[in-house]
N, C-alpha and C. Protein backbone atom coordinates (compact mmCIF):
# COMPACT_ATOMS: atom_id res chain seq x y z
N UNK A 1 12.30 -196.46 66.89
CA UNK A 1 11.45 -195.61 67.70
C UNK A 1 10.09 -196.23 67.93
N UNK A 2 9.67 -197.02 66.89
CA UNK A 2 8.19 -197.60 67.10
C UNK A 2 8.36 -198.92 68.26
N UNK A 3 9.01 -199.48 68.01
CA UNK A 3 9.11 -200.24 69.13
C UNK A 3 8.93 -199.56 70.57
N UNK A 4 10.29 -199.13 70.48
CA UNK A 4 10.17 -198.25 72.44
C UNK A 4 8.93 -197.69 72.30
N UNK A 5 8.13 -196.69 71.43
CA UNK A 5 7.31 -196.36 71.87
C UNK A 5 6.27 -197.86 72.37
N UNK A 6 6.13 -198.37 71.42
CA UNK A 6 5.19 -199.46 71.76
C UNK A 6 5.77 -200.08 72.95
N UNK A 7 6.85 -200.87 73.50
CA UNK A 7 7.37 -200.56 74.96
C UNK A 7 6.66 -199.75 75.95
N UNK A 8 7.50 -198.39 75.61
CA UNK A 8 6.63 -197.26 76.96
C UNK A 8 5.27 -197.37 77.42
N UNK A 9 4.45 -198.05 76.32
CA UNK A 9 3.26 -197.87 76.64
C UNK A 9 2.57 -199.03 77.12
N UNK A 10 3.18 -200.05 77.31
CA UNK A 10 2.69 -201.36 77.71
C UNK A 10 3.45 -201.09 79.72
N UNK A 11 2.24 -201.58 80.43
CA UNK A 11 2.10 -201.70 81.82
C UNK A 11 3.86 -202.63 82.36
N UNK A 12 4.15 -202.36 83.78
CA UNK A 12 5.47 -202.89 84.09
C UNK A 12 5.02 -204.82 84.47
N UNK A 13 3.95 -204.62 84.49
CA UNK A 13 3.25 -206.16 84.95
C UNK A 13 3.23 -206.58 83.18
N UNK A 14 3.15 -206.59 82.18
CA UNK A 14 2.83 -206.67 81.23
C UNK A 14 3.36 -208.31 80.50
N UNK A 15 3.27 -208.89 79.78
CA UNK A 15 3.73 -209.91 78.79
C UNK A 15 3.73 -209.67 77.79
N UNK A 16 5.37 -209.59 77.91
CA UNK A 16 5.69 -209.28 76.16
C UNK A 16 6.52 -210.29 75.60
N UNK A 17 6.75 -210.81 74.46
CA UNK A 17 7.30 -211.56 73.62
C UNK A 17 8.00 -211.23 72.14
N UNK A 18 9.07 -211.63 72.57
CA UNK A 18 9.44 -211.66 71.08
C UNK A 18 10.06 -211.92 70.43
N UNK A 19 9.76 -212.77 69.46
CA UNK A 19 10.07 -213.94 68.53
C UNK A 19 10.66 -213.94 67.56
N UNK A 20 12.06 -214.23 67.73
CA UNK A 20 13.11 -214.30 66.59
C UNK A 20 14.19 -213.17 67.08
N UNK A 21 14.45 -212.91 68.65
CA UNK A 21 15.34 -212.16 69.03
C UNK A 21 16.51 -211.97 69.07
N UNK A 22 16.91 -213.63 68.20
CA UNK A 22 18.72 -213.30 68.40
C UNK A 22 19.11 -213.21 69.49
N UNK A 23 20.32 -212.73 69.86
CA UNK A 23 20.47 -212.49 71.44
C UNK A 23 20.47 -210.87 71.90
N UNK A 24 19.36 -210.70 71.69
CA UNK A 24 18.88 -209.35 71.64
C UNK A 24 17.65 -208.95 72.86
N UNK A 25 17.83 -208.52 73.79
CA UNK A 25 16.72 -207.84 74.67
C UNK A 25 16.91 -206.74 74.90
N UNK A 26 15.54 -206.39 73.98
CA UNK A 26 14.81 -204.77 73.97
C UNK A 26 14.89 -204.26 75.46
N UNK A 27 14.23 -204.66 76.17
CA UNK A 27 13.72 -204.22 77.46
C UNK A 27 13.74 -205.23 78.96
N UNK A 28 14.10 -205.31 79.95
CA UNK A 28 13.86 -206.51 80.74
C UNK A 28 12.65 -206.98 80.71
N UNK A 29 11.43 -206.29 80.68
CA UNK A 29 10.18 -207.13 80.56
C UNK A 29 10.04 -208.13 79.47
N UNK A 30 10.67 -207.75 78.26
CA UNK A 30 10.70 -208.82 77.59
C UNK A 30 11.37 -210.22 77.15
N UNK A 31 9.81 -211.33 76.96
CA UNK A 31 10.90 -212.50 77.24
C UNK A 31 11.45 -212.83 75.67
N UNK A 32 11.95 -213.55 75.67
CA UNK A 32 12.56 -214.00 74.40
C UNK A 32 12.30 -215.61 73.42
N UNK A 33 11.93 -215.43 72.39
CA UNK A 33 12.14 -216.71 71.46
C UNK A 33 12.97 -217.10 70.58
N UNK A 34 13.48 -218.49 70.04
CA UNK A 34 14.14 -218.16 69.37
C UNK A 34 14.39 -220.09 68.85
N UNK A 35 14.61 -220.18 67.71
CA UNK A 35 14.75 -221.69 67.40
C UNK A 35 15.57 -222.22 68.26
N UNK A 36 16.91 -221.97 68.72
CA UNK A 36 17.93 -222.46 69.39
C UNK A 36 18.28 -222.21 70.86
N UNK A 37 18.70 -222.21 71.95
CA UNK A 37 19.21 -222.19 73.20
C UNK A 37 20.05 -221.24 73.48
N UNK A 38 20.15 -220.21 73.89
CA UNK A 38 21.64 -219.48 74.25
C UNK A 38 21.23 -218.19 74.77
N UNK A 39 22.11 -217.63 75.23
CA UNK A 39 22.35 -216.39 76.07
C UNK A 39 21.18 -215.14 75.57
N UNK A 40 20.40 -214.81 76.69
CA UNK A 40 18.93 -214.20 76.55
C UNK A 40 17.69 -214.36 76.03
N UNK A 41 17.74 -216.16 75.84
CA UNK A 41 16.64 -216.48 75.31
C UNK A 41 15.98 -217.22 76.43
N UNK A 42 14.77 -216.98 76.35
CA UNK A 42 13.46 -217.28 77.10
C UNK A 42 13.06 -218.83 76.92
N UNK A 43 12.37 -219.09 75.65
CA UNK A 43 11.51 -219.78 74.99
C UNK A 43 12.79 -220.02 73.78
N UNK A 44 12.68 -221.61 73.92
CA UNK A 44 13.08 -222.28 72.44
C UNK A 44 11.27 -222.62 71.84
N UNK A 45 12.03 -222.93 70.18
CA UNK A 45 10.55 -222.53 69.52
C UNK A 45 10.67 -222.41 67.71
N UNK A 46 9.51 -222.83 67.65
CA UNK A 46 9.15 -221.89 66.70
C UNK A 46 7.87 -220.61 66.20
N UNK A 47 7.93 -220.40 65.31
CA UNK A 47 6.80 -219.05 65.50
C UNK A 47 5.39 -219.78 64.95
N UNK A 48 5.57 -221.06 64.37
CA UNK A 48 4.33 -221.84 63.58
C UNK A 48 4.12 -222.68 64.94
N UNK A 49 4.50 -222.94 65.99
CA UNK A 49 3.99 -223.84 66.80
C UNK A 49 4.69 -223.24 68.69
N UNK A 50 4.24 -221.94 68.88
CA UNK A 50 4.90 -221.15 69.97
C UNK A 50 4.42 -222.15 71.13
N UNK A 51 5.80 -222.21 72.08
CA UNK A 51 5.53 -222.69 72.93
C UNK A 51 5.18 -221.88 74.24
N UNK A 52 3.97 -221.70 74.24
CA UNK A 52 2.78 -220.33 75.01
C UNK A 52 1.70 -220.49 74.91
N UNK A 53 1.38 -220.34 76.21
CA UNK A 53 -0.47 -220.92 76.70
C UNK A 53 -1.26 -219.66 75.50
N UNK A 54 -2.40 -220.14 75.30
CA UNK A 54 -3.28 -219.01 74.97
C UNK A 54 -3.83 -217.85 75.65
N UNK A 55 -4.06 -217.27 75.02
CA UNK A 55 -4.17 -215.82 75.04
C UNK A 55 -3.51 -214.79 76.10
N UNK A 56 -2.34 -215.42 76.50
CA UNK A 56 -1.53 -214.71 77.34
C UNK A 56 -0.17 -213.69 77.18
N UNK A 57 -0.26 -213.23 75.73
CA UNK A 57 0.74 -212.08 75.70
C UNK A 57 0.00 -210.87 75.35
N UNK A 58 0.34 -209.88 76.03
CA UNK A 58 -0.07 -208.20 75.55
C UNK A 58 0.67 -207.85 74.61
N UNK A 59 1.75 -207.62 74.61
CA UNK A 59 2.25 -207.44 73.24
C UNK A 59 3.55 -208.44 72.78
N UNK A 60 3.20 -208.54 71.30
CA UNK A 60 4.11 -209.85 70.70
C UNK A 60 5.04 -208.98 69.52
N UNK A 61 6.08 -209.08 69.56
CA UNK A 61 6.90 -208.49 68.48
C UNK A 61 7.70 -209.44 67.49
N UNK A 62 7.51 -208.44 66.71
CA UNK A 62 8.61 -209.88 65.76
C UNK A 62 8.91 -209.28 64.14
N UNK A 63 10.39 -209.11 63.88
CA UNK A 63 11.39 -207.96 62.76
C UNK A 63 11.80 -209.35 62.20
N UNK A 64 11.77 -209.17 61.20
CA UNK A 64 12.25 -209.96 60.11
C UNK A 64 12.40 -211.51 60.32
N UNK A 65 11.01 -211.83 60.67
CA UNK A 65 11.18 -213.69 60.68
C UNK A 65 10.38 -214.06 59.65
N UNK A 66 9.40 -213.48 59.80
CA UNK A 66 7.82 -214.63 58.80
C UNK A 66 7.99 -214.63 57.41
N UNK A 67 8.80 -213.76 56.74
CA UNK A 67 9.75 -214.03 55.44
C UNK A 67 10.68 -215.47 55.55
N UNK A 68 10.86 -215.67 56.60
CA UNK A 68 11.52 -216.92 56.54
C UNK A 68 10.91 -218.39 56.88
N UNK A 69 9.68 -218.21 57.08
CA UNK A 69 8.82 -219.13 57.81
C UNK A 69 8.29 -219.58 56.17
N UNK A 70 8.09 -220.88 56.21
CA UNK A 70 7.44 -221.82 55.07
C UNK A 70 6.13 -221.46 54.96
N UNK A 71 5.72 -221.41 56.59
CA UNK A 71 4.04 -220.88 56.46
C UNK A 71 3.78 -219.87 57.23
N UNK A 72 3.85 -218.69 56.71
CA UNK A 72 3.75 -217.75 57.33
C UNK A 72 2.21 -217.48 57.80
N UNK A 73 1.02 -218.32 57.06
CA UNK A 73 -0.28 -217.89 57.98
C UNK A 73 -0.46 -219.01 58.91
N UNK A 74 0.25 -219.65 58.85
CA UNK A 74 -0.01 -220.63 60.44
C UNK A 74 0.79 -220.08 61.27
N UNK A 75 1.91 -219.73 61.17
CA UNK A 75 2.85 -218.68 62.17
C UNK A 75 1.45 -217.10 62.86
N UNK A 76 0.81 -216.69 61.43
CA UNK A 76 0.04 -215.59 62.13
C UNK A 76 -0.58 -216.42 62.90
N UNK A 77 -1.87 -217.17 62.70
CA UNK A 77 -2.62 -217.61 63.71
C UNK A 77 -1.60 -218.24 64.34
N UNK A 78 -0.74 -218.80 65.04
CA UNK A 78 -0.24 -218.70 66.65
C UNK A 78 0.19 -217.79 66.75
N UNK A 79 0.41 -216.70 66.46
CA UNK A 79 0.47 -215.15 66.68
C UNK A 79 -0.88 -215.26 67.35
N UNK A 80 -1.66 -214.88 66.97
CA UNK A 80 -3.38 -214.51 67.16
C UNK A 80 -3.45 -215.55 67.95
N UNK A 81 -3.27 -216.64 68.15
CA UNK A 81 -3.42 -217.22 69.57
C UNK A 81 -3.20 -217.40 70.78
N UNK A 82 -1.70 -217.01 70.85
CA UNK A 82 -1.46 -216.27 72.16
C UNK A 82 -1.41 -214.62 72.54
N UNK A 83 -2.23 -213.98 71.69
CA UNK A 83 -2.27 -212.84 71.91
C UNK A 83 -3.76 -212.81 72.68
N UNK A 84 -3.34 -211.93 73.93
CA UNK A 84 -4.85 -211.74 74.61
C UNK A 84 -5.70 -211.25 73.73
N UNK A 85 -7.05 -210.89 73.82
CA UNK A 85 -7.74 -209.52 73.60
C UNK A 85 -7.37 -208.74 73.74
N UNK A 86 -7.05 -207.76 72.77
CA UNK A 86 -7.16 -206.61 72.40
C UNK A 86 -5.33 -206.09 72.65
N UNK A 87 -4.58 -207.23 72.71
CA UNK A 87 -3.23 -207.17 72.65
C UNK A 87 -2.75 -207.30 71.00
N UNK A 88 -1.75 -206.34 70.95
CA UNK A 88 -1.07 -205.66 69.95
C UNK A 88 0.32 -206.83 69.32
N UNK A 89 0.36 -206.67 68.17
CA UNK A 89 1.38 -207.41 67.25
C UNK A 89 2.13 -206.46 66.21
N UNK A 90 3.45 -207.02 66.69
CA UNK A 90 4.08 -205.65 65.76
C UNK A 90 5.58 -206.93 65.29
């Protein structure tokens, strides 16, 4: 439920991301990341070195990856770096 809500409330022009989707899309606005190549993914990647200009996502999502990440505070800051101002991380 927290998701869609967070969904509903982001604009239809919006940039959303989200990282570590499996072959999973929430919503058509959102694009997809994911280490490997395949069916509904956007962006190959990782979450410590996103391949995404700065400060260009409104909202960035991401369920059960940074437990798996070696460095999970270099993964946050490129979180925090392609997140606009005052854009949301969940």
């Amino acid at each position: 439920r927290t998701v869609s809500a967070l969904l509903a409330a982001e604009p239809s022009d919006a940039m959303i991301l989200n990282v570590g989707a499996g072959q999973t899309r929430l919503d058509p606005r959102v694009r997809t990341l994911e280490l490997h190549a395949g069916p509904c993914i956007d962006y190959v990647g990782s979450v410590t070195a996103l391949p995404i200009p700065d400060a260009s996502i409104d909202l960035l999502l991401t369920q059960e990856v940074l437990e798996h990440v070696d460095d999970p505070f270099l993964a946050m800051r490129e979180i925090h770096r392609v997140l606009k101002p005052g854009a949301r991380a969940y």
